[in-house]
Protein backbone atom coordinates (compact mmCIF):
# COMPACT_ATOMS: atom_id res chain seq x y z
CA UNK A 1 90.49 67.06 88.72
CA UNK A 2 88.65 70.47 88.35
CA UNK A 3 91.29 73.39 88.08
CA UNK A 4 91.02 76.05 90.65
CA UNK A 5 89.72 79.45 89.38
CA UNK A 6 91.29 82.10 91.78
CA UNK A 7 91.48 86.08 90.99
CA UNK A 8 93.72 87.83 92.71
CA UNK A 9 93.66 91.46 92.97
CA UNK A 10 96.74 93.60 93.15
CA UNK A 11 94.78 96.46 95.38
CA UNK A 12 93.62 93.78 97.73
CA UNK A 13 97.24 92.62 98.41
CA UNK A 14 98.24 96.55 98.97
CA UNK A 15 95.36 97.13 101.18
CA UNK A 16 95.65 94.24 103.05
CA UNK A 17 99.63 95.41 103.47
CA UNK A 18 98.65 98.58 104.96
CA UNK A 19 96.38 96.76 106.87
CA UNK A 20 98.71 94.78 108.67
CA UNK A 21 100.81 97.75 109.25
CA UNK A 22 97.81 99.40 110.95
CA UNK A 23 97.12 96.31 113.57
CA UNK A 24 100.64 96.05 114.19
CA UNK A 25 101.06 99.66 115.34
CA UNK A 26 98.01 99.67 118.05
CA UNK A 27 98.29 96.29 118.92
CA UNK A 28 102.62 96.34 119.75
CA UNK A 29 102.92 100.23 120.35
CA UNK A 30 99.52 100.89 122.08
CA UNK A 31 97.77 97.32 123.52
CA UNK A 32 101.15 95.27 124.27
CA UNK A 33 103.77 97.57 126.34
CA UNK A 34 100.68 99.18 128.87
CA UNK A 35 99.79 94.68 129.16
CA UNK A 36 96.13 95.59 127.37
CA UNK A 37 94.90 92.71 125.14
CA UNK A 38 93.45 92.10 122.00
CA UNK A 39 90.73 90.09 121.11
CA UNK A 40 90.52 86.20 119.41
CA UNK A 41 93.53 84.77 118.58
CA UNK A 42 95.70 87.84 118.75
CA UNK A 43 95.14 88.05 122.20
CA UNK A 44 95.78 84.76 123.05
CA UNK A 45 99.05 85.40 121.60
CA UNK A 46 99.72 87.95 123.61
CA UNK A 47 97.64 86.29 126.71
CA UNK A 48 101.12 83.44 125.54
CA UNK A 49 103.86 86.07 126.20
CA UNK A 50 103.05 87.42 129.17
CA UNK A 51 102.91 83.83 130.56
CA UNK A 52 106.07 82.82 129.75
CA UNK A 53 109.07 83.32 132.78
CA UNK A 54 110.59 86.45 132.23
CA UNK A 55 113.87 84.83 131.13
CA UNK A 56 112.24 83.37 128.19
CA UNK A 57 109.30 85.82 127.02
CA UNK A 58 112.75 88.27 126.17
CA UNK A 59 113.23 86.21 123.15
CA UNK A 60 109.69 85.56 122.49
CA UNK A 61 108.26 88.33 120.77
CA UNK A 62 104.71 88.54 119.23
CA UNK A 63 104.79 87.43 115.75
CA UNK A 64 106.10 83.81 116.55
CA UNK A 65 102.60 82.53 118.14
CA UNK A 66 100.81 84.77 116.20
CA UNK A 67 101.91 82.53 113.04
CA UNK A 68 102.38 79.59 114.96
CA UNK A 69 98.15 80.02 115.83
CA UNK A 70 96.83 81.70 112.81
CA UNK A 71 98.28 79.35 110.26
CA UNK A 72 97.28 75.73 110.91
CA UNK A 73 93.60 77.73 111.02
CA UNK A 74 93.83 79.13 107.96
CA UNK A 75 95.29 75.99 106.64
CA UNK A 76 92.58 73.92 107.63
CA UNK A 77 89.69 75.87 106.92
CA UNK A 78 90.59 76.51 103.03
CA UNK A 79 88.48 73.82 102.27
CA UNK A 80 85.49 76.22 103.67
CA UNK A 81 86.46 79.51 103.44
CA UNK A 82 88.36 79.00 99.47
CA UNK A 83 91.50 79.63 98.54
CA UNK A 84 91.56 82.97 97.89
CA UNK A 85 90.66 84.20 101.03
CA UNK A 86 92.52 81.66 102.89
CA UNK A 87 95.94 83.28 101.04
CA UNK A 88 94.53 86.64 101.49
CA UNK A 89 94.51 86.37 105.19
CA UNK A 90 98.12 84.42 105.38
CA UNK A 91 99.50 87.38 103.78
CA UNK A 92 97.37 89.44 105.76
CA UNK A 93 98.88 87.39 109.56
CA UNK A 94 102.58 87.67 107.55
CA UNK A 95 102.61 91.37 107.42
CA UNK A 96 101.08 91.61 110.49
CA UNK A 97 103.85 89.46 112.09
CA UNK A 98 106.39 91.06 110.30
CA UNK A 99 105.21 94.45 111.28
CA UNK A 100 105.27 93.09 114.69
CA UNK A 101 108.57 91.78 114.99
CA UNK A 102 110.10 95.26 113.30
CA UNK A 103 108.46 97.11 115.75
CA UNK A 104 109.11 94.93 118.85
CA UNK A 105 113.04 93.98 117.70
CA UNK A 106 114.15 96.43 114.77
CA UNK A 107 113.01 99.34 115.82
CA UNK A 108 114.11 99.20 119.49
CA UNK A 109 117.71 98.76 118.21
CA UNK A 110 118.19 101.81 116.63
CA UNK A 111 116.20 104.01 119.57
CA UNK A 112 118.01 103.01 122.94
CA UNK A 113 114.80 102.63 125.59
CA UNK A 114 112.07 102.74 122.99
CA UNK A 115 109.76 100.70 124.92
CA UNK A 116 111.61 102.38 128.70
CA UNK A 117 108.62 103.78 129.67
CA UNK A 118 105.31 101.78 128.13
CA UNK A 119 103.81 102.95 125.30
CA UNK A 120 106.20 104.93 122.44
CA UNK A 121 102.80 106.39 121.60
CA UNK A 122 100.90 106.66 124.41
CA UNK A 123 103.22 107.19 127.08
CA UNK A 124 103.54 104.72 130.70
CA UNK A 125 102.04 106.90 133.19
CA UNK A 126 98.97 105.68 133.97
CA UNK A 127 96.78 108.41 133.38
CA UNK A 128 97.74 107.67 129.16
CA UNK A 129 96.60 103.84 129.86
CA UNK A 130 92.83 105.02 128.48
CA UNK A 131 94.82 106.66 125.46
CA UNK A 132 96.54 103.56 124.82
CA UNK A 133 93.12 101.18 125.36
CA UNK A 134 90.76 103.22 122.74
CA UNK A 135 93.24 104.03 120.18
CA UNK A 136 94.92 100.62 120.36
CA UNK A 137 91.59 98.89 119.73
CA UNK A 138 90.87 101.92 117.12
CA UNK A 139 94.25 101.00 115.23
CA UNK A 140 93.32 97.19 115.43
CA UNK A 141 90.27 97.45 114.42
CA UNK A 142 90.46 99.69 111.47
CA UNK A 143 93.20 97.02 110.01
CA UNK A 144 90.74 94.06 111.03
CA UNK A 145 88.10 96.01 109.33
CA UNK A 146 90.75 96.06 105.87
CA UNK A 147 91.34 93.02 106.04
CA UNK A 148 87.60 91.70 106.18
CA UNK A 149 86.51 94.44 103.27
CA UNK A 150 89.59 93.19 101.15
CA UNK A 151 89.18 89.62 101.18
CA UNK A 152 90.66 88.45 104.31
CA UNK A 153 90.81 88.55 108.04
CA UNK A 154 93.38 89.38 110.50
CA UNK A 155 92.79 86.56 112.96
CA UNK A 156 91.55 83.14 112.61
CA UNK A 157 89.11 83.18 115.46
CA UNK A 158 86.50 83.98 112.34
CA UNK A 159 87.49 80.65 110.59
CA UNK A 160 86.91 78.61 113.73
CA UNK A 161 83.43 80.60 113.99
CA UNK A 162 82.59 79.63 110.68
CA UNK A 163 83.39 76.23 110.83
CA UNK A 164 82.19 75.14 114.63
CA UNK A 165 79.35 78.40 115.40
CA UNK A 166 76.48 76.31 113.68
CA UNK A 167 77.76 72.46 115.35
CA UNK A 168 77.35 74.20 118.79
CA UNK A 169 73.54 75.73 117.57
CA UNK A 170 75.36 79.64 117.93
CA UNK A 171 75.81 82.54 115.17
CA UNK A 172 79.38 83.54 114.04
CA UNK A 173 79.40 86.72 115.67
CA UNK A 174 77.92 84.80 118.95
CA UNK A 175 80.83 82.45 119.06
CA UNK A 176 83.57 85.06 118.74
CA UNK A 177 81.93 87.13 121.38
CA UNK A 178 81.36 84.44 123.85
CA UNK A 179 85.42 83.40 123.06
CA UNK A 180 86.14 86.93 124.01
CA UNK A 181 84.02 86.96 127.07
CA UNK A 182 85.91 83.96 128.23
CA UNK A 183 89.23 85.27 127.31
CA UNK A 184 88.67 88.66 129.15
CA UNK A 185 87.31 86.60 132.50
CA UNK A 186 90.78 84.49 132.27
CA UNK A 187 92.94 87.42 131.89
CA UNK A 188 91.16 89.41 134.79
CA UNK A 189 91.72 86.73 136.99
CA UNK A 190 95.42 85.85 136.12
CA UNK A 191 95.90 89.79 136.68
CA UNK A 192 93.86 89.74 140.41
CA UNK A 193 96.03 86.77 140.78
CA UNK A 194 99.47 88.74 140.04
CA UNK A 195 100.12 85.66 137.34
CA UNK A 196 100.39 87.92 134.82
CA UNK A 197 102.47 91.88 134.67
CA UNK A 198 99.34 94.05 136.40
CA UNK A 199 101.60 97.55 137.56
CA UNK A 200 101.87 96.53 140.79
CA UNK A 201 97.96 96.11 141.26
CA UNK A 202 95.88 93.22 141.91
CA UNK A 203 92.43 93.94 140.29
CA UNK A 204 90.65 93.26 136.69
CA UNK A 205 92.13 96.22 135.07
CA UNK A 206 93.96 94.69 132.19
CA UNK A 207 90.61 93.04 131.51
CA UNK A 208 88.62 96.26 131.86
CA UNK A 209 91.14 98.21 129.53
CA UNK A 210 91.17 94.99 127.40
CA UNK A 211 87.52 95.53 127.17
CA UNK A 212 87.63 99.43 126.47
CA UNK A 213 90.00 98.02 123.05
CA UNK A 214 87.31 96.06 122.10
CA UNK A 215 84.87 97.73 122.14
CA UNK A 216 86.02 100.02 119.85
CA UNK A 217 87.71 97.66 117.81
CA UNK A 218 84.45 96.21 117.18
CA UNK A 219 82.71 99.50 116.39
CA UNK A 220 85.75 100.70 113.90
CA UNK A 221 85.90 97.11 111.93
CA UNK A 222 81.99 97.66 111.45
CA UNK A 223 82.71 100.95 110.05
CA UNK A 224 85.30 99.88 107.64
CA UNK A 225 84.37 96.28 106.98
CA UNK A 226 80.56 97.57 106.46
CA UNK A 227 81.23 100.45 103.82
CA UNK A 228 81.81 103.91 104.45
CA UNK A 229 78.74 105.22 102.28
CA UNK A 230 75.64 105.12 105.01
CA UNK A 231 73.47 104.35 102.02
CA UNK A 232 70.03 103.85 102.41
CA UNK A 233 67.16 101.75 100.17
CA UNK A 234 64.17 102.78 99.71
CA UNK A 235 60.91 101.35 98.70
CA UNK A 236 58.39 103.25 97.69
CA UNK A 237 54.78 101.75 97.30
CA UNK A 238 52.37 104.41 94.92
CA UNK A 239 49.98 104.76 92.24
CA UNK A 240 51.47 108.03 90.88
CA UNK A 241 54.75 105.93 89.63
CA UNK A 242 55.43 107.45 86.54
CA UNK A 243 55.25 111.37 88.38
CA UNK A 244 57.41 109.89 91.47
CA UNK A 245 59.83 108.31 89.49
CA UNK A 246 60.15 111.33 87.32
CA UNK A 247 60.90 113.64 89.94
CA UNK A 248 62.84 111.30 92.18
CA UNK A 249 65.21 110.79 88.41
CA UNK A 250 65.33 114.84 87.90
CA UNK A 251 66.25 115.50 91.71
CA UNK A 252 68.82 112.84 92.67
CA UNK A 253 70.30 111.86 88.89
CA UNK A 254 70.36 107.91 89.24
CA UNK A 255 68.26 105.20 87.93
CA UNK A 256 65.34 103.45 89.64
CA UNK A 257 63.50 100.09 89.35
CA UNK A 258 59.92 99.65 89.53
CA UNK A 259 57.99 96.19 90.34
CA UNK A 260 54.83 95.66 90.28
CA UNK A 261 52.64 95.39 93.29
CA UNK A 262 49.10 94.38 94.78
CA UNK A 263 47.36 95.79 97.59
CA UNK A 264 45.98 93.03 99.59
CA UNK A 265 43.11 94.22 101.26
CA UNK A 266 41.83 96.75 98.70
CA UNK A 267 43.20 94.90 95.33
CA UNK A 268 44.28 97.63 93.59
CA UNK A 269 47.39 97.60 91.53
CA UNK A 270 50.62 99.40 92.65
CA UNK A 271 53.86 100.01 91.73
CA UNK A 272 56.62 99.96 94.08
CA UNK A 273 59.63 101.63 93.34
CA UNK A 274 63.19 100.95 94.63
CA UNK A 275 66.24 103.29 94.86
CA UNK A 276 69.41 103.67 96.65
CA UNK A 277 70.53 107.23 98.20
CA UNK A 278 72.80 108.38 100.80
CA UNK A 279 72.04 109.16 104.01
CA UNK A 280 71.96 112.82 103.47
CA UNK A 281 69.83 112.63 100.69
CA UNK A 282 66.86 110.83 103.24
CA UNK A 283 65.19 114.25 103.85
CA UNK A 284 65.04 115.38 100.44
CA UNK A 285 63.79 111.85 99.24
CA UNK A 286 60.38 112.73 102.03
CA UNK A 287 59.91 115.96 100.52
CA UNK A 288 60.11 115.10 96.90
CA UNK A 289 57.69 111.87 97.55
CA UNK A 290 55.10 113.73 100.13
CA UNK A 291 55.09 116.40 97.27
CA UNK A 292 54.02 114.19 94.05
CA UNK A 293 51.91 111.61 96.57
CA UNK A 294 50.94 112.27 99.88
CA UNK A 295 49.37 109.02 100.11
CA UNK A 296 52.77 107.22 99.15
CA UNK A 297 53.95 104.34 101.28
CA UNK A 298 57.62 104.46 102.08
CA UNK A 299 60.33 102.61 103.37
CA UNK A 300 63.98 102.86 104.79
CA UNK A 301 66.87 100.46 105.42
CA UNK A 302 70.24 100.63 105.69
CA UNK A 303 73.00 99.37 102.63
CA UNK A 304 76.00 98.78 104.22
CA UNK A 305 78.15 98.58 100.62
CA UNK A 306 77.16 99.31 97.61
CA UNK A 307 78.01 97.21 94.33
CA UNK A 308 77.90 97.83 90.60
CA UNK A 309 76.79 101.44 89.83
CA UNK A 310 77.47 103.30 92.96
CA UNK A 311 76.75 105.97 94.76
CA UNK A 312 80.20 107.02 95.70
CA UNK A 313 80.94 108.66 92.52
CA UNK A 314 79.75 111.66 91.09
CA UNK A 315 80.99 110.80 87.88
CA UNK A 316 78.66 108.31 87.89
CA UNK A 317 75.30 110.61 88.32
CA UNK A 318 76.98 112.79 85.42
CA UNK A 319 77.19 109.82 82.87
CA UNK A 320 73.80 109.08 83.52
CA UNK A 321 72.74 112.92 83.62
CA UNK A 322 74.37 113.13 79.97
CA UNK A 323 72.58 109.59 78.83
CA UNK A 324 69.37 110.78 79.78
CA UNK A 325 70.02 113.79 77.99
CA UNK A 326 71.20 112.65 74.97
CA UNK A 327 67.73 109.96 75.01
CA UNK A 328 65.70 113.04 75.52
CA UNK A 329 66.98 115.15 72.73
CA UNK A 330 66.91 112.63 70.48
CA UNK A 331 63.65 112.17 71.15
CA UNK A 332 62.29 115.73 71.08
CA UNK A 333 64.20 115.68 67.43
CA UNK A 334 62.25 112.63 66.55
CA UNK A 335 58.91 114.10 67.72
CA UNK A 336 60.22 117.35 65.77
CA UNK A 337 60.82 115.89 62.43
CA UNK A 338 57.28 113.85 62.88
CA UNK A 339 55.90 117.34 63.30
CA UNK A 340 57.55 119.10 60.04
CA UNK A 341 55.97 116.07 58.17
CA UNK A 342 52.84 115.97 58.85
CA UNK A 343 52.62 120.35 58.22
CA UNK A 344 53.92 119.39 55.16
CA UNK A 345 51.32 116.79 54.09
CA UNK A 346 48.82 119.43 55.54
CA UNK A 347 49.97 122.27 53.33
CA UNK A 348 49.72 119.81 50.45
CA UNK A 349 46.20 118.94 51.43
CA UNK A 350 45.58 122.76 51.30
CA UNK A 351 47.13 122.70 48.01
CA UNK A 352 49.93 124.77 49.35
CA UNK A 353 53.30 123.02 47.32
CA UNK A 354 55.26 120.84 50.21
């Protein structure tokens, strides 16, 4: 049997920690005492507890169906998703519960009518419930978004995507969203139905708040999960390479790679020239282009991460900055030395003594 080769990272294991933490605080403090809901299996959890008679959900607190859920998932997609990020995101669901069940039993012990009045955070008047909706989902999403650019994930519903999206002909991110839909529909009408805790009210609202959460939630794990650099490629189709590379090199202080190219209709050769900047750098990158070749073709995209030599770093432009330099000088010195040696040989030609 072929051994497993796994590599697990000591910072992944710390991030995904503080991850945890993160979800824990906006989904228990913010999302679960004003009855907002997550999304994907998370909020079905909490979709369990507020089910339950009254006389039982007081000893059922979040973290038991979150594990209970979450685990036979992961379990059964390792096969798929590897074991390394299988055991990333059980450690990822354990702090997560465990954060949970300090916050929800631990904590409440020590501070007498913690959870008296709603939120701890956000307060239980309803004019905080928006409060609690957008930075609830903004809490749970930033830790979903750790999780997914560490390794793991903080709820399964992305396994069962993975696994069942392309059976039913439908994209991961189509599957989860459609899941959500339906959950949202089901806990707006449980609410208009008074099944579930509503304030009093019979209307969608938990759903509508729900859907506030989300929202965001989505918007901050695309921030974190994507890369926080905004970096941008750009290709850069010319016939001037070697003066558009040099002044591209001398302004922004990173490397470039140049393919060659072939116009189709007018069969001239090309060069097209690929770099990666930031997105504050976009402007300058125009100028310096339009400058050396007006008649340059060029292209944008967005990078959401960056791997290998990055951009992030200054440290990085510097090494190459010094490289460069030390190439250069070297070969100035080398042109230098060519020079003294061929005066030399001249003088002697002129009978002069070398």
């Amino acid at each position: 049997m072929e051994s497993l080769h796994v590599h697990f990272k000591p910072k992944n294991f710390i991030m995904l920690f503080i991850a945890g933490v993160i979800n824990a605080v906006g989904v228990t403090l913010l999302l679960l005492p004003s009855n907002f809901y997550d999304s994907g299996i998370s909020g079905v959890s909490m979709l369990i507890i507020q089910l339950l008679p009254g006389s039982v959900r007081n000893y059922v607190q979040l973290w038991i169906p979150l594990i209970v859920l979450n685990l036979p998932v992961f379990i059964f997609a390792m096969k798929k998703q590897g074991i390394e990020f299988t055991l990333y995101s059980i450690f990822a669901i354990m702090v997560y519960s465990l954060a949970s069940l300090v916050f929800q039993e631990v904590i409440p012990r020590f501070i007498p009518g913690f959870f008296e009045n709603g939120s701890p955070i956000g307060g239980g008047e309803s004019g905080n419930r928006i409060i609690c909706a957008v930075f609830g989902g903004l809490l749970s999403g930033i830790g979903s978004g750790m999780a997914i650019r560490y390794g793991g994930t903080m709820d399964g519903m992305e396994s069962l995507a993975v696994m069942f999206a392309k059976k039913i002909n439908l994209s991961v991110g189509n599957f989860v969203l459609i899941f959500n839909i339906f959950l949202y529909t089901l806990i707006g009408v449980l609410a208009f139905a008074g099944v579930i805790p509503n304030n009093g009210a019979s209307d969608f609202t938990p759903a509508l708040y729900s859907i506030v959460a989300y929202f965001v939630a989505s918007k901050a794990v695309d921030f974190i999960s994507d890369g926080l650099d905004q970096a941008k490629g750009a290709f850069i189709i010319t016939s001037k390479y070697n003066t558009v590379c040099h002044a591209l090199s001398e302004e922004f202080g990173r490397g470039l790679t140049v393919m060659d190219g072939r116009g189709y209709y007018s069969q001239s050769e090309k060069q097209v020239i690929y770099c990666v900047i930031n997105r504050f750098q976009v402007a300058k990158l125009r100028e310096v282009v339009s400058r050396n070749d007006p008649l340059a073709f060029v292209t944008l995209m967005d990078i959401t991460d960056v791997i290998g030599t990055s951009i992030k770093y200054s440290r990085v432009n510097e090494k190459f900055l010094k490289q460069r330099k030390q190439v250069n000088d070297a070969f100035n010195n080398q042109e230098t030395s060519q020079d003294k040696t061929v005066k030399k040989f001249d003088n002697y030609d002129n009978g002069e003594e070398p």
